[in-house]
Protein backbone atom coordinates (compact mmCIF):
# COMPACT_ATOMS: atom_id res chain seq x y z
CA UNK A 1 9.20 27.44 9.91
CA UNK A 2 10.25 23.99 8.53
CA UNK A 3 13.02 23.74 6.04
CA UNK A 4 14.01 21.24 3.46
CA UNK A 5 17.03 21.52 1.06
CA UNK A 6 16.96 21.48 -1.97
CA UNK A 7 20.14 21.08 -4.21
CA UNK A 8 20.63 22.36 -7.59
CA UNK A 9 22.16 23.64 -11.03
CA UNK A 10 22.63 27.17 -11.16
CA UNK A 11 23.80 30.19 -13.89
CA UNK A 12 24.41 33.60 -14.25
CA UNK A 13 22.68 35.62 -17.55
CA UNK A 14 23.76 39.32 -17.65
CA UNK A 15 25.88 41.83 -20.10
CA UNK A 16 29.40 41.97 -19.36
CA UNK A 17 32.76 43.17 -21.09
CA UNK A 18 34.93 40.29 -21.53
CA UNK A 19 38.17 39.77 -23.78
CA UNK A 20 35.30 37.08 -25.79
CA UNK A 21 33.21 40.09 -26.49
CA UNK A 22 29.95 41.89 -24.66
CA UNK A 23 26.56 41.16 -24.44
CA UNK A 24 23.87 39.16 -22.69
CA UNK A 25 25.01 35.69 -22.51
CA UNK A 26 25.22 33.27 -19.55
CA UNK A 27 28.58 34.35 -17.91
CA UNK A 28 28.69 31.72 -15.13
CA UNK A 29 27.33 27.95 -14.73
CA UNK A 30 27.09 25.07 -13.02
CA UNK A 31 28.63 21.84 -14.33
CA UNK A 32 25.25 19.76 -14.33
CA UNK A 33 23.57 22.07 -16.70
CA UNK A 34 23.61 20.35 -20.13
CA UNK A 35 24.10 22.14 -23.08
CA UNK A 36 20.39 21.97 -24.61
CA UNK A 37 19.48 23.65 -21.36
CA UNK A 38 21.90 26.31 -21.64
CA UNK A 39 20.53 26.73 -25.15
CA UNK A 40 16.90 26.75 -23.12
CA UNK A 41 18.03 29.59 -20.85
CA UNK A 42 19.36 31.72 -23.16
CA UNK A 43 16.49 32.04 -24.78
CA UNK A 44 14.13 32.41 -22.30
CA UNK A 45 16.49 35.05 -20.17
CA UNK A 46 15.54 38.20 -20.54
CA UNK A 47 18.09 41.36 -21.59
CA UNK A 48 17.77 45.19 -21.68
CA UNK A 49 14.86 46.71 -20.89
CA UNK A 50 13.18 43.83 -20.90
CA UNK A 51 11.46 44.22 -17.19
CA UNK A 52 8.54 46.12 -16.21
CA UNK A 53 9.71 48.95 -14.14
CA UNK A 54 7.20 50.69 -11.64
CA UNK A 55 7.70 52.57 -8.54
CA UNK A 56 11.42 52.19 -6.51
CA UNK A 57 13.42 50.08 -8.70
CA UNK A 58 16.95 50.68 -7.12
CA UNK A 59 16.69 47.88 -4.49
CA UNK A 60 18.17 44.67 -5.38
CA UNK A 61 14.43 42.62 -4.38
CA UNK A 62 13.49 40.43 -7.66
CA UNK A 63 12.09 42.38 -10.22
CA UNK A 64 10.71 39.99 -12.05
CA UNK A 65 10.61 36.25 -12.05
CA UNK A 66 10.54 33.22 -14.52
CA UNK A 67 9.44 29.38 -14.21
CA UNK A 68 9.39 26.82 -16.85
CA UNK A 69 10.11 23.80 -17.62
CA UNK A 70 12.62 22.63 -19.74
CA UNK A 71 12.77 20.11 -22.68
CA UNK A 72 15.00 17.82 -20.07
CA UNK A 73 12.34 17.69 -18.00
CA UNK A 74 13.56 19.61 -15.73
CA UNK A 75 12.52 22.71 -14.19
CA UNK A 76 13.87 26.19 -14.28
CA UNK A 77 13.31 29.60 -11.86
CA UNK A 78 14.87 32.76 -12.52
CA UNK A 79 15.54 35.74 -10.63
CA UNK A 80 15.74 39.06 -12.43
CA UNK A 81 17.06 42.31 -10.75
CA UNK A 82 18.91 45.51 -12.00
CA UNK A 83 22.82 44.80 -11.75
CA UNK A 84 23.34 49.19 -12.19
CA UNK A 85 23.72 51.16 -15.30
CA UNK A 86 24.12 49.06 -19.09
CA UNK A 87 28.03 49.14 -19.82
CA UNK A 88 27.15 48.97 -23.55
CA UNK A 89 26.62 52.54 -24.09
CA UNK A 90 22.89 52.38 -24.68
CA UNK A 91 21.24 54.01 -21.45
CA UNK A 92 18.96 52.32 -18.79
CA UNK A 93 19.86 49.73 -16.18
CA UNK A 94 21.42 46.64 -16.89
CA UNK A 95 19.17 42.94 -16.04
CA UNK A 96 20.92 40.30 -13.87
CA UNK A 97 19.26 37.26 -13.84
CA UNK A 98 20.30 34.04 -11.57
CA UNK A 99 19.06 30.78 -12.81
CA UNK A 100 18.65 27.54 -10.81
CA UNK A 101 17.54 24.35 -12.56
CA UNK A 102 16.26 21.05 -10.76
CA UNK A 103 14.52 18.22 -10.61
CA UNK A 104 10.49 18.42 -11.44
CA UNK A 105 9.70 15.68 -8.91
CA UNK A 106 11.69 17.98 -6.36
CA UNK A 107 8.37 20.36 -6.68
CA UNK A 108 6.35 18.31 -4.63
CA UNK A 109 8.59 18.72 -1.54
CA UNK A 110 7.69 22.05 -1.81
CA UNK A 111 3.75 22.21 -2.26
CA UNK A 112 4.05 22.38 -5.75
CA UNK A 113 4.74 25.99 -5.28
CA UNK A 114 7.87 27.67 -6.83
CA UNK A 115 8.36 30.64 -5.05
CA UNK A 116 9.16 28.97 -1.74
CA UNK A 117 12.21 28.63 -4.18
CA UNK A 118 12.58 31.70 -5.00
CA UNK A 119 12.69 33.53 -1.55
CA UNK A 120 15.41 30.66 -0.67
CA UNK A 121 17.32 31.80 -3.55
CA UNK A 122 16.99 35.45 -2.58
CA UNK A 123 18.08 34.62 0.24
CA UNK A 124 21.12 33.08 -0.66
CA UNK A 125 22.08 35.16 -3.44
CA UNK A 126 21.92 38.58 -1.07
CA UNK A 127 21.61 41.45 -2.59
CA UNK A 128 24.93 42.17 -4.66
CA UNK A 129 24.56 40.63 -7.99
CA UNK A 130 27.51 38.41 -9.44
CA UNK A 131 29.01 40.45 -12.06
CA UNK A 132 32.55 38.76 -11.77
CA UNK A 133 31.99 35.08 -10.78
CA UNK A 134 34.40 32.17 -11.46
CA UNK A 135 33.37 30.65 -14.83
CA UNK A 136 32.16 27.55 -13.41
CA UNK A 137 29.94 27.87 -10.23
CA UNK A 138 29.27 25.22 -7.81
CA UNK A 139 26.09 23.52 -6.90
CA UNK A 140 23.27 25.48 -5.01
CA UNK A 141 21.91 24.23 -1.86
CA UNK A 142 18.65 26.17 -0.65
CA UNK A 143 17.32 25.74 2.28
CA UNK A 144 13.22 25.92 1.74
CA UNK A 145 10.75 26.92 4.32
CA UNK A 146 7.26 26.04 4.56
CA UNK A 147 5.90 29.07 3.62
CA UNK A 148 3.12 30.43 0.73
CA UNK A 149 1.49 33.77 -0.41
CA UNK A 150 -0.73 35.41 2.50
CA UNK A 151 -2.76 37.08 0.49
CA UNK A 152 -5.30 36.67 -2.35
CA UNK A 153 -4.81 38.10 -5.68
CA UNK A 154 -5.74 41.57 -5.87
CA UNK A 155 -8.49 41.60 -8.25
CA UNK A 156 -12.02 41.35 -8.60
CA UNK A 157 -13.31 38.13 -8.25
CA UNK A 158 -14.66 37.88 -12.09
CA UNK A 159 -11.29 38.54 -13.13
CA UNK A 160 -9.38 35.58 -10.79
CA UNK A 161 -11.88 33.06 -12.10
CA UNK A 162 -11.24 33.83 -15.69
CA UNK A 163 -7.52 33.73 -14.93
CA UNK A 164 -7.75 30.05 -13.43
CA UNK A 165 -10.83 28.97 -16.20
CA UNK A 166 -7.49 30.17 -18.85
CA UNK A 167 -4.83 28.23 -17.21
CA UNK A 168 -7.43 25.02 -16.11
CA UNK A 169 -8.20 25.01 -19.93
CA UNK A 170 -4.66 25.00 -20.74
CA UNK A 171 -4.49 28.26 -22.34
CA UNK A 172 -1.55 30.73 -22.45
CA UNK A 173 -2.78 34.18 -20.46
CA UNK A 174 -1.32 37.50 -20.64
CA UNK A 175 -2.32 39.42 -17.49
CA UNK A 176 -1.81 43.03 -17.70
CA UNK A 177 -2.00 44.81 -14.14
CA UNK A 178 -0.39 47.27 -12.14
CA UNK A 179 1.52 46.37 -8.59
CA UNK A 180 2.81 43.20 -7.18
CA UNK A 181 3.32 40.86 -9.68
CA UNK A 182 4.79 37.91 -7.77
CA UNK A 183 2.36 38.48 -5.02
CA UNK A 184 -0.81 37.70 -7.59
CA UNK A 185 1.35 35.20 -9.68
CA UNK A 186 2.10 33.31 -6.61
CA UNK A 187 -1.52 33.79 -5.39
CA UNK A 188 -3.26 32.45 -8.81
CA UNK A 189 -1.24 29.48 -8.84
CA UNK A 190 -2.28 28.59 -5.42
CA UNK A 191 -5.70 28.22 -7.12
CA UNK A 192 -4.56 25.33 -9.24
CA UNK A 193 -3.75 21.66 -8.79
CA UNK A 194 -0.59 21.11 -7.20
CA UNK A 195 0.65 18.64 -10.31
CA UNK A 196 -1.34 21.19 -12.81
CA UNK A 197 0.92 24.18 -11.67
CA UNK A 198 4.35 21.88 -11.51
CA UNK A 199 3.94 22.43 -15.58
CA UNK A 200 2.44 25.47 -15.95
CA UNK A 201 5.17 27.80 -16.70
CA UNK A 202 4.95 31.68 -15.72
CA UNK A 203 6.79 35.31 -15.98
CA UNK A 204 6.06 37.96 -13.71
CA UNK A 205 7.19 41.12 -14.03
CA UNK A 206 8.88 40.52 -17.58
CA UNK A 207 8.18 42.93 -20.59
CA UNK A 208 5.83 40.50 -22.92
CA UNK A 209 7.89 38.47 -25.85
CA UNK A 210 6.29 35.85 -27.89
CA UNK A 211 9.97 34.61 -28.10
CA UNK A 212 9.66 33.61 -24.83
CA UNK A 213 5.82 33.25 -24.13
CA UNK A 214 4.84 31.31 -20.87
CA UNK A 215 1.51 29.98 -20.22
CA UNK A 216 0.95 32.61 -17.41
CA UNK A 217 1.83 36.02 -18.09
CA UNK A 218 1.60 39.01 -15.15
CA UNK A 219 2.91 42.40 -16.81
CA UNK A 220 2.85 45.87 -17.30
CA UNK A 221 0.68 47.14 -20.30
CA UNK A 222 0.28 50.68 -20.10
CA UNK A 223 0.94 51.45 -24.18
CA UNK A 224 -0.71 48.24 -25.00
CA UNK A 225 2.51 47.01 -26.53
CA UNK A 226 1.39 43.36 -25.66
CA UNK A 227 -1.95 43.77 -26.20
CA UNK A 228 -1.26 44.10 -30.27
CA UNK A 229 1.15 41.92 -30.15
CA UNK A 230 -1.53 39.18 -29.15
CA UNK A 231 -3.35 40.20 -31.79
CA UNK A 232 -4.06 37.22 -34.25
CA UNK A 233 -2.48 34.86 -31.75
CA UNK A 234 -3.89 31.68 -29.85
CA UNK A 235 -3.10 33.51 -26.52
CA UNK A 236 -5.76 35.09 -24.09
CA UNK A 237 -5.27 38.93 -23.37
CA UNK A 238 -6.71 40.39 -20.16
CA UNK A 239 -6.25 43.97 -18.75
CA UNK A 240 -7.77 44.59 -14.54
CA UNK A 241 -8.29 48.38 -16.07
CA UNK A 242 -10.54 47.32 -18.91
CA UNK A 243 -14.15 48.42 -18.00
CA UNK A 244 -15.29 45.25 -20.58
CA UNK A 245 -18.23 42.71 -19.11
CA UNK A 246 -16.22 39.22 -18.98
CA UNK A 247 -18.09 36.62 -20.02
CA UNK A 248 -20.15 34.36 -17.89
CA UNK A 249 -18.15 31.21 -16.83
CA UNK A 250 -19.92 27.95 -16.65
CA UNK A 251 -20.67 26.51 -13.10
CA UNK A 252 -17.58 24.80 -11.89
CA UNK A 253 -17.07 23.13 -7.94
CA UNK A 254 -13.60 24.01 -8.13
CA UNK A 255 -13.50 27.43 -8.87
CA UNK A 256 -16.40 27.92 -6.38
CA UNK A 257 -13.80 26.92 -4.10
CA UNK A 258 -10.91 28.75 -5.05
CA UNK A 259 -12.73 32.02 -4.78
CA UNK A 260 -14.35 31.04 -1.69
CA UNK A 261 -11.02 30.85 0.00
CA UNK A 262 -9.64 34.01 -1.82
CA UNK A 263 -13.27 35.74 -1.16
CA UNK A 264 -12.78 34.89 3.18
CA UNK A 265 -9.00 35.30 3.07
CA UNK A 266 -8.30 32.03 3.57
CA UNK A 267 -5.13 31.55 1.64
CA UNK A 268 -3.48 28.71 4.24
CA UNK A 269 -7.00 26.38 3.41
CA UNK A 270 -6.00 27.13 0.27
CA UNK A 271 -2.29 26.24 -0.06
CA UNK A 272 -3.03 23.40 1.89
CA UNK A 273 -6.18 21.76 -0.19
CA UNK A 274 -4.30 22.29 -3.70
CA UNK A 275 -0.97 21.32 -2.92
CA UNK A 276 -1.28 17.63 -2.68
CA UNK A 277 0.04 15.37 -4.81
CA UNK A 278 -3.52 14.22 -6.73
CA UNK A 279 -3.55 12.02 -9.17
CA UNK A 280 -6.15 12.87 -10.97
CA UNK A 281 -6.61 16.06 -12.31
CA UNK A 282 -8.76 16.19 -15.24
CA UNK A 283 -11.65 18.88 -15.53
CA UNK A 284 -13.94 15.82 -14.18
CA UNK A 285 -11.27 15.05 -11.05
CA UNK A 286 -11.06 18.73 -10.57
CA UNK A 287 -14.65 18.85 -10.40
CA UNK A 288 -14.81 16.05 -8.06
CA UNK A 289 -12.10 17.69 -5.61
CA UNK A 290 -14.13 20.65 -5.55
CA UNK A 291 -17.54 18.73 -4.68
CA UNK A 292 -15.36 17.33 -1.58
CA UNK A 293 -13.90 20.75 -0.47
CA UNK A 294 -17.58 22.24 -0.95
CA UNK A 295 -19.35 19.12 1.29
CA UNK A 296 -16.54 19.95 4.10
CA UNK A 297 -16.87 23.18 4.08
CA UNK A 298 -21.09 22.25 4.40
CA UNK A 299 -20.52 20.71 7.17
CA UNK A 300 -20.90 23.27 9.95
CA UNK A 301 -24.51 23.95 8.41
CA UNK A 302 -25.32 20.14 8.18
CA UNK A 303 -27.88 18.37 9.82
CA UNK A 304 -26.75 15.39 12.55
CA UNK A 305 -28.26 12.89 10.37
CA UNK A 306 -26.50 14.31 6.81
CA UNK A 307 -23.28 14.49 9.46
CA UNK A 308 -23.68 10.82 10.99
CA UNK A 309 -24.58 9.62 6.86
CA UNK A 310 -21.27 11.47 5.96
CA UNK A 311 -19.22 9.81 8.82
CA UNK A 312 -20.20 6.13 7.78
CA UNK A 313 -19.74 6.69 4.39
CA UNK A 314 -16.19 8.38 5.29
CA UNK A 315 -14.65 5.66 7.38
CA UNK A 316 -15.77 3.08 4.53
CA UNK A 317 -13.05 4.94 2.59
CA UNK A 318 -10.22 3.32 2.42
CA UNK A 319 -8.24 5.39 0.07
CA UNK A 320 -5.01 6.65 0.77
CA UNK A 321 -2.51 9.65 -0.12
CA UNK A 322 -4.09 12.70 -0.71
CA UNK A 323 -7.57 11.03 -1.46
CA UNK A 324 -6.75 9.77 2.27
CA UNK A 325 -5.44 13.32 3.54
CA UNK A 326 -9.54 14.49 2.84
CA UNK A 327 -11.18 12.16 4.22
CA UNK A 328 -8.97 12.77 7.34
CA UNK A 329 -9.96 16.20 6.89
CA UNK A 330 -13.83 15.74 6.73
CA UNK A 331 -13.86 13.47 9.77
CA UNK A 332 -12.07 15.66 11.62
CA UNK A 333 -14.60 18.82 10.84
CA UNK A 334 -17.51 16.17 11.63
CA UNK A 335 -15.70 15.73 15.30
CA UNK A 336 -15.25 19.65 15.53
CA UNK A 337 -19.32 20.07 14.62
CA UNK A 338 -21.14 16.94 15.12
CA UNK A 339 -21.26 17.36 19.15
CA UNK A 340 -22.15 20.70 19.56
CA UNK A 341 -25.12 20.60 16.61
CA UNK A 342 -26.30 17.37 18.22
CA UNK A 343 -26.47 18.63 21.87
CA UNK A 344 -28.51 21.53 20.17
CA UNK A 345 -30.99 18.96 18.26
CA UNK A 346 -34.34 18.52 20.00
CA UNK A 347 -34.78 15.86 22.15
CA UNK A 348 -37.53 13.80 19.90
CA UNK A 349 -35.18 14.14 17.11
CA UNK A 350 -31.77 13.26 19.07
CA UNK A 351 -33.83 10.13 20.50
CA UNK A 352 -34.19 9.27 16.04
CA UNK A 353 -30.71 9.29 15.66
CA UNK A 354 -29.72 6.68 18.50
CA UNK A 355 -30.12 3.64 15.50
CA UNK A 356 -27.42 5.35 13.25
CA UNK A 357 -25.35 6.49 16.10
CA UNK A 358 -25.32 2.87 17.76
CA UNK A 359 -24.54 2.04 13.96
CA UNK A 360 -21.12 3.41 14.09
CA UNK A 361 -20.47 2.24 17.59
CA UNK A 362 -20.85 -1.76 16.30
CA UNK A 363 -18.36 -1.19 13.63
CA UNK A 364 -14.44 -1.55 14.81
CA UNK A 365 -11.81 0.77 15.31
CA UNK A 366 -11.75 4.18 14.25
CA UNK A 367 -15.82 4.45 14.30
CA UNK A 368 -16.56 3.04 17.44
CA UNK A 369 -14.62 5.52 19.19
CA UNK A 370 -15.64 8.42 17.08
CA UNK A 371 -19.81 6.94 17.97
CA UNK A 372 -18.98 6.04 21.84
CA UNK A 373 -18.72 10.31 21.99
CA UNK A 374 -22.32 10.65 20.59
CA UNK A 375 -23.23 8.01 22.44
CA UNK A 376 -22.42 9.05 25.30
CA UNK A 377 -24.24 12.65 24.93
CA UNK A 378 -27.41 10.49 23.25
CA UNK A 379 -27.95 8.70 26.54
CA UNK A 380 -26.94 11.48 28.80
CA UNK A 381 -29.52 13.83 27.25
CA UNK A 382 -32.13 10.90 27.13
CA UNK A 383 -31.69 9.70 30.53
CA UNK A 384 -32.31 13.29 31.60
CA UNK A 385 -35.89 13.69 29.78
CA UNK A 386 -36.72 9.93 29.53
CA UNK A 387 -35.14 7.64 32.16
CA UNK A 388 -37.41 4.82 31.05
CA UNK A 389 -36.91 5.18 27.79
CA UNK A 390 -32.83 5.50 28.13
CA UNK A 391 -32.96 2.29 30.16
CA UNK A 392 -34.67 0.62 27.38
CA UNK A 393 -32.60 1.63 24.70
CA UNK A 394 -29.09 0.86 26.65
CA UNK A 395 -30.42 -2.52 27.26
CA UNK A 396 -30.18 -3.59 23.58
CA UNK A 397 -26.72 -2.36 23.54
CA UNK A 398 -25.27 -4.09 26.69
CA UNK A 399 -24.63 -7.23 25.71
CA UNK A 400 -22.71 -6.04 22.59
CA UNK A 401 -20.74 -3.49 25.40
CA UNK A 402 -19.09 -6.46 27.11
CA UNK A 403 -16.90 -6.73 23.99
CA UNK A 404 -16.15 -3.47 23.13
CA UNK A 405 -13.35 -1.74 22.96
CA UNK A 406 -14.53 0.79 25.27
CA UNK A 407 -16.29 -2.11 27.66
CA UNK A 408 -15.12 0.45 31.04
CA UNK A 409 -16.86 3.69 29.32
CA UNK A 410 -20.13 1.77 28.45
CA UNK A 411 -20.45 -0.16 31.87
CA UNK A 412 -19.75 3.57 33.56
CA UNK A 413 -22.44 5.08 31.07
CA UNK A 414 -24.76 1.92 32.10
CA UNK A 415 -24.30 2.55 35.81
CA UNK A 416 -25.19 6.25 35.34
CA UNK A 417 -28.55 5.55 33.35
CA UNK A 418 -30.00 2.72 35.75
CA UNK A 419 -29.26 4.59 38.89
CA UNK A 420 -31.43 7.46 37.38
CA UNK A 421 -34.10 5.49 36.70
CA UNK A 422 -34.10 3.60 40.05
CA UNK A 423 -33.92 7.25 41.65
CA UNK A 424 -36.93 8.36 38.98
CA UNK A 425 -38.56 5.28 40.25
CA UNK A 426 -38.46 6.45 43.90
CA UNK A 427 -40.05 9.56 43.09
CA UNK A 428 -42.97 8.01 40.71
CA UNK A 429 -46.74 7.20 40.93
CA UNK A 430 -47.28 3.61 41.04
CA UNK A 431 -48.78 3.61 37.74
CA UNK A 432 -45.55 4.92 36.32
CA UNK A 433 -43.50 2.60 38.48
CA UNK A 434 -44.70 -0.61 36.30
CA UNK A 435 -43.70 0.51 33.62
CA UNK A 436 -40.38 0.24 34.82
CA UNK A 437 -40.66 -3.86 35.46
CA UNK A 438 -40.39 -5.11 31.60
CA UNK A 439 -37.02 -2.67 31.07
CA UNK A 440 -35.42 -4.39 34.63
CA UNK A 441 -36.62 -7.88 33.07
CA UNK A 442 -34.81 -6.64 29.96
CA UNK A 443 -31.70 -6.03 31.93
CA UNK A 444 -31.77 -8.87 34.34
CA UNK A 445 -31.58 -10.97 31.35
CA UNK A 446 -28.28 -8.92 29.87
CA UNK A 447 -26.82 -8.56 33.00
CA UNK A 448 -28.03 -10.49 35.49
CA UNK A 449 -25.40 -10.76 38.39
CA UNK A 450 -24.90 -6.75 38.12
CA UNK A 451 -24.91 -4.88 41.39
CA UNK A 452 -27.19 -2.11 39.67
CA UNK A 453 -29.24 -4.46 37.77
CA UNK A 454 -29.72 -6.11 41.12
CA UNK A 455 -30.82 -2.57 42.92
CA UNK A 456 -33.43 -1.97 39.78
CA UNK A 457 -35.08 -4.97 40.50
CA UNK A 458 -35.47 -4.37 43.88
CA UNK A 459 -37.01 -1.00 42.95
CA UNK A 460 -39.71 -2.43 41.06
CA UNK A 461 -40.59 -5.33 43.73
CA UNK A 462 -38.85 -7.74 41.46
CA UNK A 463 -36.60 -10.76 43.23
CA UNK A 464 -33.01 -10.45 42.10
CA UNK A 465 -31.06 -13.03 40.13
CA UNK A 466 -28.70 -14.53 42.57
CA UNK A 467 -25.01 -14.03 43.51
CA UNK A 468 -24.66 -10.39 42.38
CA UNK A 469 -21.61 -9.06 41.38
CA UNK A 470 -19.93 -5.45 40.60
């Protein structure tokens, strides 16, 4: 898996006995954290009995985990485990929580995503929390794989679209569920914009505190603690075991998509569709990316013509980044599916496409070698039902071949289709055999010191141009 580093602040927030007192305070920082942030943390760290605590909760695994960012426009991850029992006095396990704080524009190395971060940091933090560290720590360098959620969120679909609809609207959401609450909070940021989730803060796994409210909140609710304490406030409350209709959700291309790929599994299409850098991401550009990922994904049940329409109107693109990235994508799935759906077309509709295929082969570059493929399988499949009328049609191409910038494939391809006909000739009533004379006119006139032109006249009791070459 590929790995990029990443280098950053880093703190320590947990209860400890000191000379200076006891409590939950940061214990341990970095020098590059500024005060303000410090202040920021703090706040935002969470103390005893502040996680949501289901099932085995004596491993040392995260518990819960933070993002947000911070008013130095920064960004901010914690990592909240059980550090053994609260020295205080006052029962239950004490919270350890290890901060790390860097740059926003450091997200994008990343896909956006901020757990990568967090299973570097578990990584390097082991599985002993710091309860003794020197007073000033040094600066953290993770090493960050390439790596996202494999699964989709477990809910029902309803549910994951009203979850996104929240966030896309820029709403704050409490979600109250049972199980894996990094797994779905990793999973329903995958359905947003890569810059939309780079500011979208989140808790997962943290008891629910309007102190320190995020925009995306995945919790335990089983007293309905949070639930009343939503009550009145501009904050969306869902539960998964509420038996409540949700309400219906206007049509939108981008959630279409999203749940498509959650729907089929499909989490790496996912990951890798949303996690560009776009710059637009409005409701209308949102909309718009959506429309795109829905006509690619189209494309295996598209029509050649709708595919050869899309192709032109693809390589007049000439956008770039990740508006660039798609279009690279929907060529691509054109030159996966064009071939095989066009060998399947029938042969009176194949012979209506040679004009747009032939299309793409005059323009330069990048679509004249994706055409000279079709073309290539157009005459092929012509020449074998029709070698007149393959003949005919390669002959208003061959002057244009000379220069192209597959001149060898075409003369091949030319080669093939006249020695067919001259064969079909051979074989022939007369009557059919004069039909052959205006198509070897036709070629004597675009090539008429060709070997096989030269042949093809003969065939039709026509006297060859002189000198004959190749």
């Amino acid at each position: 898996m590929p790995k990029t580093m990443l280098c950053c602040d880093q703190a320590l927030f947990t209860s400890v006995r000191t000379p200076m007192g006891e409590g939950y305070r940061i214990i341990a920082a970095s020098k590059g954290l500024k005060p303000g942030e410090k202040q920021e943390i703090t706040r935002n760290s969470p103390s005893h009995e502040a996680l949501c605590l289901e099932g085995d909760v004596t491993v040392a695994s995260p518990l819960a985990v933070a993002f947000y960012p911070l008013a130095t426009g920064r960004r901010c991850l914690a990592m909240s485990r059980l550090a053994g029992a609260e020295q205080t006095g006052r029962g239950g396990q004490r919270v350890h929580t290890h901060i790390v704080v860097f740059d926003a524009t450091d997200l994008s190395r990343f896909g956006f995503n901020p757990l990568r971060i967090l299973r570097a940091l578990v990584e390097s933090a082991g599985t002993e929390p710091k309860l003794d560290p020197p007073a000033v720590l040094p600066e953290l360098e993770l090493s960050v794989d390439d790596s996202d959620c494999p699964v989709a969120p477990p809910l029902p679909s309803a549910t994951r679209m009203h979850i996104l609809r929240s966030l896309l609207d820029g709403r704050d959401l409490v979600m109250a569920m049972p199980g894996d609450w990094l797994t779905a909070a990793e999973a329903i940021l995958l359905g947003l914009p890569g810059p939309v989730r780079a500011d979208v803060s989140f808790g997962a796994g943290l008891q629910f505190s309007l102190s320190r409210l995020h925009r995306l909140n995945l919790l335990s609710d089983e007293k309905g603690k949070a639930k009343l304490r939503t009550t009145g406030q501009t904050v969306d409350y869902m539960n998964t075991d509420s038996t409540e209709p949700l309400p219906v959700l206007a049509s939108s291309s981008w959630l279409t998509f999203v749940e498509r790929c959650y729907a089929s599994g499909d989490m790496a299409c996912l990951s890798r569709r949303t996690s560009r850098a776009y710059t637009d991401t409005t409701p209308v550009g949102c909309e718009r990316l959506g429309d795109l990922f829905g006509t690619i994904d189209r494309i295996p049940q598209c029509d050649c013509q709708t595919m050869l329409r899309m192709a032109s109107e693809s390589f007049s693109d000439t956008s770039e980044g990740p508006a660039g990235e798609l279009r690279e994508e929907l060529v691509e799935a054109l030159k996966r599916h064009l071939p095989d759906r066009f060998d399947a077309t029938p042969i009176t509709d194949a012979c209506r496409l040679w004009e747009p295929i032939v299309a793409l082969w005059r323009r330069p570059g990048r679509e004249a070698a994706f055409a000279q493929n079709l073309l290539v399988r157009a005459v092929s499949r012509i020449t074998n039902e029709d070698p007149l009328l393959a003949a005919r049609l390669t002959a208003g191409i061959a002057v244009e071949a000379a220069q192209h910038e597959d001149a060898d494939g075409c003369n091949a391809l030319f080669v093939q289709v006249l020695t067919r006909l001259r064969q079909w000739i051979a074989t022939a009533a007369d009557a059919r055999t004069v039909e052959a004379v205006p198509v070897a006119q036709l070629w004597q006139q675009v090539r008429p010191y060709s070997k096989t032109v030269r042949e093809l006249c003969l065939a039709c009791g026509m006297a060859p141009a002189d000198n004959p070459s190749a």
